[in-house]
PDB file of N, CA and C in Angstrom:
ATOM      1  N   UNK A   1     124.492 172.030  62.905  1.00  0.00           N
ATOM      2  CA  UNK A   1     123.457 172.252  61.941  1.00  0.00           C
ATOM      3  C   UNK A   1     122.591 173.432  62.397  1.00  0.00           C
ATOM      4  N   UNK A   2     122.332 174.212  61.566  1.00  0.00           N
ATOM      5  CA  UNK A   2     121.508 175.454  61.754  1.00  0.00           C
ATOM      6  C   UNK A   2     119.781 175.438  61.809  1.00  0.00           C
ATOM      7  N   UNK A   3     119.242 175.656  62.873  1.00  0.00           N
ATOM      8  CA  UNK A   3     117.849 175.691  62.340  1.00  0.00           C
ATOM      9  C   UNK A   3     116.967 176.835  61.743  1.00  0.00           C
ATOM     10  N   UNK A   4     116.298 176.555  61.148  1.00  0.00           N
ATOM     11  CA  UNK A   4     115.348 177.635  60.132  1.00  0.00           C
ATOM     12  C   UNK A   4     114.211 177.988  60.640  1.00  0.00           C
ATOM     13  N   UNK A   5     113.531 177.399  61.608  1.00  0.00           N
ATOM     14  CA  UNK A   5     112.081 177.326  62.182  1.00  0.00           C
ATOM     15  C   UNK A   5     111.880 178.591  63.427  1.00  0.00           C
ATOM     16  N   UNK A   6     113.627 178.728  63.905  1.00  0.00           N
ATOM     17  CA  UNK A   6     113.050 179.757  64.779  1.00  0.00           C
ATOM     18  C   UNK A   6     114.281 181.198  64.215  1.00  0.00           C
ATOM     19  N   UNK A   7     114.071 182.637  64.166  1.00  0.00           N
ATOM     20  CA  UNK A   7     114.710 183.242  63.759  1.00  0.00           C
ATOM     21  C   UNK A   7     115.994 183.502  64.970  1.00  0.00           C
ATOM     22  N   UNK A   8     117.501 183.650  64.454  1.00  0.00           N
ATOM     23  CA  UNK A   8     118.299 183.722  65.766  1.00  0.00           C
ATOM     24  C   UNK A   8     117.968 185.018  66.751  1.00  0.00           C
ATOM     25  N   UNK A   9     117.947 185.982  65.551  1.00  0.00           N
ATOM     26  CA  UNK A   9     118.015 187.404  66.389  1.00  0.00           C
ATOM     27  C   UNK A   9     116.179 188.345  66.285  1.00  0.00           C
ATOM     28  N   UNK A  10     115.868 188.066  67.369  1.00  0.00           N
ATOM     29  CA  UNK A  10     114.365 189.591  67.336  1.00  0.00           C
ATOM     30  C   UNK A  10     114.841 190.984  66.820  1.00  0.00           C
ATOM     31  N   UNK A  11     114.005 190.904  65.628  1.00  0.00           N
ATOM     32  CA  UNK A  11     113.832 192.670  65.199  1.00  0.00           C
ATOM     33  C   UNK A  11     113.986 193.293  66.678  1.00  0.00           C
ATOM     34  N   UNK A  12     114.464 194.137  66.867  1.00  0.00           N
ATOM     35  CA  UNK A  12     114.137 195.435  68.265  1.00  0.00           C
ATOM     36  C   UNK A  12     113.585 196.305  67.813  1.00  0.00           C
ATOM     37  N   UNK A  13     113.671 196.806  66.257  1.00  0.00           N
ATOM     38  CA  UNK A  13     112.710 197.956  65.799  1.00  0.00           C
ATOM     39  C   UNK A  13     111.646 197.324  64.540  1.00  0.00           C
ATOM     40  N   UNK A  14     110.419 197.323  65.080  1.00  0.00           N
ATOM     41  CA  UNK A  14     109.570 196.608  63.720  1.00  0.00           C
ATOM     42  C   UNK A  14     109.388 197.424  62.784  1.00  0.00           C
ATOM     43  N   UNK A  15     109.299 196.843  61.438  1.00  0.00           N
ATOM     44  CA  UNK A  15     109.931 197.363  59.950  1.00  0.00           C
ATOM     45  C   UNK A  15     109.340 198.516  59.734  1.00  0.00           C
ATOM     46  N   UNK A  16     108.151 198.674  60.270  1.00  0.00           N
ATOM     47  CA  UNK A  16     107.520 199.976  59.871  1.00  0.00           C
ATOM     48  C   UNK A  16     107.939 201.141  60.467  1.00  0.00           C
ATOM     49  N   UNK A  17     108.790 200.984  61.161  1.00  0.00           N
ATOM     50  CA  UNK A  17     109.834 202.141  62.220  1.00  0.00           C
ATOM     51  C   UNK A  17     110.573 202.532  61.386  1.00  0.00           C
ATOM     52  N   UNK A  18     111.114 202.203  60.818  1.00  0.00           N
ATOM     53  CA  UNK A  18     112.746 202.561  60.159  1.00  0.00           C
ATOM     54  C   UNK A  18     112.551 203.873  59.557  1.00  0.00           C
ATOM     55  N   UNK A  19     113.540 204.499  59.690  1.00  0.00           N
ATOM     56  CA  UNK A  19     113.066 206.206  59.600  1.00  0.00           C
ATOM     57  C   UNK A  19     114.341 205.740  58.561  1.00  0.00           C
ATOM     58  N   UNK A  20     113.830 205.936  57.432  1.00  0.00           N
ATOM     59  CA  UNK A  20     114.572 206.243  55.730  1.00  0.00           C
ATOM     60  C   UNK A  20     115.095 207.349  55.539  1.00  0.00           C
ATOM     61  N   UNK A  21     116.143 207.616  55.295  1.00  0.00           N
ATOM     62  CA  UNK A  21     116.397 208.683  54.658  1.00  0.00           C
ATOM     63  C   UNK A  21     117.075 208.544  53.103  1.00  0.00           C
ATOM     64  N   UNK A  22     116.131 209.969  52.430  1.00  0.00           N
ATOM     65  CA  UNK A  22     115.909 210.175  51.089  1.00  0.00           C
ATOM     66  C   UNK A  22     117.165 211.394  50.929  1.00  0.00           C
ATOM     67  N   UNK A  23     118.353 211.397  49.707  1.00  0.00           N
ATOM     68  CA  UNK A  23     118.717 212.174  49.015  1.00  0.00           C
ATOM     69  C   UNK A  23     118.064 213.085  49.045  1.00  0.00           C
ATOM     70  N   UNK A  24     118.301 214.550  49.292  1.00  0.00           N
ATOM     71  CA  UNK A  24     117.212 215.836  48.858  1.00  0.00           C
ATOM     72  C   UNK A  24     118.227 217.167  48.279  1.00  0.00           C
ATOM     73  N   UNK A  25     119.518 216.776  48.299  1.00  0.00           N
ATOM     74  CA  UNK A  25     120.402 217.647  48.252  1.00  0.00           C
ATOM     75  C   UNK A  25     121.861 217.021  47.545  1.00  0.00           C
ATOM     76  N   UNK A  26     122.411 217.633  47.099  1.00  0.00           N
ATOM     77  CA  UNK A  26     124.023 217.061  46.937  1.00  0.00           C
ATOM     78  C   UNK A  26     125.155 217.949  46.644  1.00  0.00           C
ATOM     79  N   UNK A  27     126.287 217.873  47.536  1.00  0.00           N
ATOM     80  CA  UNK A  27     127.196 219.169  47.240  1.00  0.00           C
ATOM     81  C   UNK A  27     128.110 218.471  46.404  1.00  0.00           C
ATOM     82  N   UNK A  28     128.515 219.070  45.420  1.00  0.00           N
ATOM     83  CA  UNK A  28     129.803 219.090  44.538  1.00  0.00           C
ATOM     84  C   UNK A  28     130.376 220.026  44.488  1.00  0.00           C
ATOM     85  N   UNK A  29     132.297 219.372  44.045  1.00  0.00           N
ATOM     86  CA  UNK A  29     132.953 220.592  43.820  1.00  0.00           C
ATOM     87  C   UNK A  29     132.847 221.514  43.175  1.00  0.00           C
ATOM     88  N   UNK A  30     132.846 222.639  43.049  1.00  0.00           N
ATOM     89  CA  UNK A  30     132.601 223.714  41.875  1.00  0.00           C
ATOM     90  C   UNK A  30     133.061 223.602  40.850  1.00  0.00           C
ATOM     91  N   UNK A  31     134.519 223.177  40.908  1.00  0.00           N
ATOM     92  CA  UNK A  31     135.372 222.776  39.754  1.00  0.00           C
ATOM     93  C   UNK A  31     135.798 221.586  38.700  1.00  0.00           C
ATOM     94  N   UNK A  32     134.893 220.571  39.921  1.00  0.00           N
ATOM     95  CA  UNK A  32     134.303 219.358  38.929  1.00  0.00           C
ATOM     96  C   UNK A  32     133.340 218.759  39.157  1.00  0.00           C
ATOM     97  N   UNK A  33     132.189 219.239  38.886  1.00  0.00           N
ATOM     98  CA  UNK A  33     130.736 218.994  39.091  1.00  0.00           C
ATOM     99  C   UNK A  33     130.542 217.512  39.282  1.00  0.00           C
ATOM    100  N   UNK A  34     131.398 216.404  38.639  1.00  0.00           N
ATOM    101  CA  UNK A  34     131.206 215.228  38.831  1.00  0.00           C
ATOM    102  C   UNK A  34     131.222 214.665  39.538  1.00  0.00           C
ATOM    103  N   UNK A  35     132.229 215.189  40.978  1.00  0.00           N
ATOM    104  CA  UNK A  35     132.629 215.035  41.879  1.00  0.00           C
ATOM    105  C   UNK A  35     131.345 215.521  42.922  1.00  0.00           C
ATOM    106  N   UNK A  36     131.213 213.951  43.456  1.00  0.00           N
ATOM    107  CA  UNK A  36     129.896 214.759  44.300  1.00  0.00           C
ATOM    108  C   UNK A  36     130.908 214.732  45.913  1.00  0.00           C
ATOM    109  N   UNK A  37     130.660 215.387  46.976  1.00  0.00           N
ATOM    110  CA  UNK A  37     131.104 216.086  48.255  1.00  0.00           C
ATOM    111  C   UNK A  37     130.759 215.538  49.499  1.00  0.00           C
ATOM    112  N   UNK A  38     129.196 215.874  49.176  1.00  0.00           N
ATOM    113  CA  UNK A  38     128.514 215.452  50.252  1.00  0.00           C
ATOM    114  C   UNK A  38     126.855 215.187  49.768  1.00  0.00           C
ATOM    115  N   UNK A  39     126.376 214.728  50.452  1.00  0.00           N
ATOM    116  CA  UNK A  39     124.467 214.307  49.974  1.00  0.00           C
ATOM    117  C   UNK A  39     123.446 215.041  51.673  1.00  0.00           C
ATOM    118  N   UNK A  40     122.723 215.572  51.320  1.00  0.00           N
ATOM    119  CA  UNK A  40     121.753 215.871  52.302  1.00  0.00           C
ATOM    120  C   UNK A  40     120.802 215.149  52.264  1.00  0.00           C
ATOM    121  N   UNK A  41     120.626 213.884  53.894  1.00  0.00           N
ATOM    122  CA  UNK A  41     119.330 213.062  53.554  1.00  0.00           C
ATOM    123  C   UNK A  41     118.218 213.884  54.590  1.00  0.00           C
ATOM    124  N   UNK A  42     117.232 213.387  53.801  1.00  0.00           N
ATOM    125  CA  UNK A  42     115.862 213.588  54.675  1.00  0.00           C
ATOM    126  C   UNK A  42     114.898 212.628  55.167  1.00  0.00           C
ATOM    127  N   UNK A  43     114.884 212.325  56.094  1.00  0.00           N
ATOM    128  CA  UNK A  43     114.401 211.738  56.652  1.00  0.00           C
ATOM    129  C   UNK A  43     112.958 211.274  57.391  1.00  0.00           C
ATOM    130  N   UNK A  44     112.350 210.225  56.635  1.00  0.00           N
ATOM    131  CA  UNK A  44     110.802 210.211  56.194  1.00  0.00           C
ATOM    132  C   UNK A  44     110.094 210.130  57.787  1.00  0.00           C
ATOM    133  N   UNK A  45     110.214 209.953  58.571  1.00  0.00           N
ATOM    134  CA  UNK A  45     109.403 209.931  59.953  1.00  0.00           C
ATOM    135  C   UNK A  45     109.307 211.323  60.671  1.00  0.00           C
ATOM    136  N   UNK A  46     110.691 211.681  60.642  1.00  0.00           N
ATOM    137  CA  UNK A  46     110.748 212.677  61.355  1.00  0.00           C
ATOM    138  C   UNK A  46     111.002 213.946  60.486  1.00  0.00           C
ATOM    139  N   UNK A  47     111.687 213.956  59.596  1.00  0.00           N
ATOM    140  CA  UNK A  47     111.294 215.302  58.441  1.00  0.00           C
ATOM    141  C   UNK A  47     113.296 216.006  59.015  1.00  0.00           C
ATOM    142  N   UNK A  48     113.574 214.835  59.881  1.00  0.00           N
ATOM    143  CA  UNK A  48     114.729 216.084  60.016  1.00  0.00           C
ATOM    144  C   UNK A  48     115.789 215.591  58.756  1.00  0.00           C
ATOM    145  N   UNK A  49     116.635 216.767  58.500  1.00  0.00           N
ATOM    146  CA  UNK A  49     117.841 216.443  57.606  1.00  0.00           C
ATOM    147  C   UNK A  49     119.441 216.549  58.531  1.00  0.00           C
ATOM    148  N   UNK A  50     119.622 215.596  57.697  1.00  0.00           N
ATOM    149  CA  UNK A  50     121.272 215.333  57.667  1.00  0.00           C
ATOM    150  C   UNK A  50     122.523 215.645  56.574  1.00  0.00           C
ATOM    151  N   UNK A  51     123.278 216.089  56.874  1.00  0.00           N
ATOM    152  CA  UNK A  51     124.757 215.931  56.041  1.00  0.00           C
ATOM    153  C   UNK A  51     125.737 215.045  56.048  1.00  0.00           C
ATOM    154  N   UNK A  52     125.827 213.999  54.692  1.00  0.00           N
ATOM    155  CA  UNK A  52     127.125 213.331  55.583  1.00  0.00           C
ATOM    156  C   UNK A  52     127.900 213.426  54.344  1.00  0.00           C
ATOM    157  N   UNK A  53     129.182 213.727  54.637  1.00  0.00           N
ATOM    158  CA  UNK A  53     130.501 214.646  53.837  1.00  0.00           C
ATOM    159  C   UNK A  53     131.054 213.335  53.666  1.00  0.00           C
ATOM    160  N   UNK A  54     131.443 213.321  52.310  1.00  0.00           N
ATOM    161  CA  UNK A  54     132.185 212.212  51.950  1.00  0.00           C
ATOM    162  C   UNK A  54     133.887 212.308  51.000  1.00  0.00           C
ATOM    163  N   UNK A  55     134.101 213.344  52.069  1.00  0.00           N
ATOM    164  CA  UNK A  55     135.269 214.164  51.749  1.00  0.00           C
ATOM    165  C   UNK A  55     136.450 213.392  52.507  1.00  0.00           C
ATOM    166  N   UNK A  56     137.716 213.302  52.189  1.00  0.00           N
ATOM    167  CA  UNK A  56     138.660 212.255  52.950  1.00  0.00           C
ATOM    168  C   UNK A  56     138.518 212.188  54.614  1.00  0.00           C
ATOM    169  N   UNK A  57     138.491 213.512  54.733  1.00  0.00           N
ATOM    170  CA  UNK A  57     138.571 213.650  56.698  1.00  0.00           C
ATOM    171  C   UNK A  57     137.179 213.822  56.804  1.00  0.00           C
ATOM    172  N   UNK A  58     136.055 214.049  56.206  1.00  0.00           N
ATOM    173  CA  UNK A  58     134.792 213.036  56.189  1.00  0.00           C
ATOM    174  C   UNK A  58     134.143 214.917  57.492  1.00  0.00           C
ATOM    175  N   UNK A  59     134.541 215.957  57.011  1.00  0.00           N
ATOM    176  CA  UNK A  59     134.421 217.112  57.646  1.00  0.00           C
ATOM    177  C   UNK A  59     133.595 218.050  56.528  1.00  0.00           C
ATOM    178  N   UNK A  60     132.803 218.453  56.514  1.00  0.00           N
ATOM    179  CA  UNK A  60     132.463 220.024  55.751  1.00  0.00           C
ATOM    180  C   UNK A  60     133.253 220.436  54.972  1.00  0.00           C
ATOM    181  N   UNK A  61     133.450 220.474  52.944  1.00  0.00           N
ATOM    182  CA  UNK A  61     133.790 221.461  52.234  1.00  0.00           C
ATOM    183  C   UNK A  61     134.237 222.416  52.558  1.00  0.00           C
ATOM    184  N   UNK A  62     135.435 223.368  52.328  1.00  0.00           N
ATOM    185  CA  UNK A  62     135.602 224.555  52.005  1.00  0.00           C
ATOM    186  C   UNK A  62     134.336 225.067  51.086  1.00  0.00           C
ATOM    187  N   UNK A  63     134.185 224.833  49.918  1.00  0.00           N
ATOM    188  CA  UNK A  63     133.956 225.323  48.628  1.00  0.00           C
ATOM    189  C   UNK A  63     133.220 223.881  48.215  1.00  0.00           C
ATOM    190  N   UNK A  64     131.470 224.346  48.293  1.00  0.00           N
ATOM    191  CA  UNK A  64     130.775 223.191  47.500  1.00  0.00           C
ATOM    192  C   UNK A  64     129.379 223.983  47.009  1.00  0.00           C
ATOM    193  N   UNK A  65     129.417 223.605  45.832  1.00  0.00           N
ATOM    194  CA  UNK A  65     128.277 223.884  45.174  1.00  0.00           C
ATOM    195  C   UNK A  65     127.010 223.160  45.902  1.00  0.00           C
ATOM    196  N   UNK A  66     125.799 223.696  46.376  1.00  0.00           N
ATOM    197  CA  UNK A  66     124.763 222.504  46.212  1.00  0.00           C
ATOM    198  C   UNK A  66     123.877 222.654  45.396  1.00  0.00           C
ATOM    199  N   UNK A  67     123.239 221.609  44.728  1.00  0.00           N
ATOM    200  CA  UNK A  67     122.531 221.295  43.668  1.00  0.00           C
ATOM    201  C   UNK A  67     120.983 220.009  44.396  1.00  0.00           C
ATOM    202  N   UNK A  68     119.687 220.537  43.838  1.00  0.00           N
ATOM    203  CA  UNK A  68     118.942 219.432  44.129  1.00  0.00           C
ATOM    204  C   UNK A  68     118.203 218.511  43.201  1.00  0.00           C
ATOM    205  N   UNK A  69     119.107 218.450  41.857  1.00  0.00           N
ATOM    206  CA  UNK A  69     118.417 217.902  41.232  1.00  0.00           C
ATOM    207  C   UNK A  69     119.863 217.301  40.445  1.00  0.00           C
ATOM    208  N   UNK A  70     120.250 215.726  40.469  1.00  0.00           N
ATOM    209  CA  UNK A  70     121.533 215.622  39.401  1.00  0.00           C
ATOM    210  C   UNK A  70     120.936 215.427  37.847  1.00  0.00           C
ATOM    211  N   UNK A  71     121.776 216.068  36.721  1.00  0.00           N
ATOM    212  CA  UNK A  71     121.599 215.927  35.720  1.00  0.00           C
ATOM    213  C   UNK A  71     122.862 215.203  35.080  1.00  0.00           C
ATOM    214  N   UNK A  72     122.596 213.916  34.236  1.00  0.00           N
ATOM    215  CA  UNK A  72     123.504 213.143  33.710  1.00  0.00           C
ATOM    216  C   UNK A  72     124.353 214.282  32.969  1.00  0.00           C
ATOM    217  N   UNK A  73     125.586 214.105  32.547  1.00  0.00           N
ATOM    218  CA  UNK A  73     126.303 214.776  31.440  1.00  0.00           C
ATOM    219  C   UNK A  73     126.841 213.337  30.708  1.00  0.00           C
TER     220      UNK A  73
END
């Protein structure tokens, strides 16, 4: 039986730490805009940015548009 009264695992980082990162960027292919590539986050504590490529081998585009604002079609 499980108890509820004590939590199993201690936070190690308390909640107000968590460095968020926000969308600020997004690469798509040129040739099908729908297709998004990769996303640039930014990151609210420290202000630094990241890339993470969501391309099969998960590496940097040849050929990507970036855009910072998506517009539905």
């Amino acid at each position: 039986m499980t108890s509820t009264k004590a939590p199993a695992l201690k936070r190690a980082i308390p909640t107000s730490e968590f460095d968020i990162g926000t969308p600020v960027e997004w690469m798509v292919d040129p040739d099908h805009r729908e297709t998004i590539l990769g996303v640039t986050y930014e990151f609210s504590h420290t202000g630094e940015r990241k890339a993470v490529w969501y391309t099969p081998n998960k590496r940097r585009a040849k050929h990507a548009l970036v855009v910072t604002e998506l517009v539905p079609t």
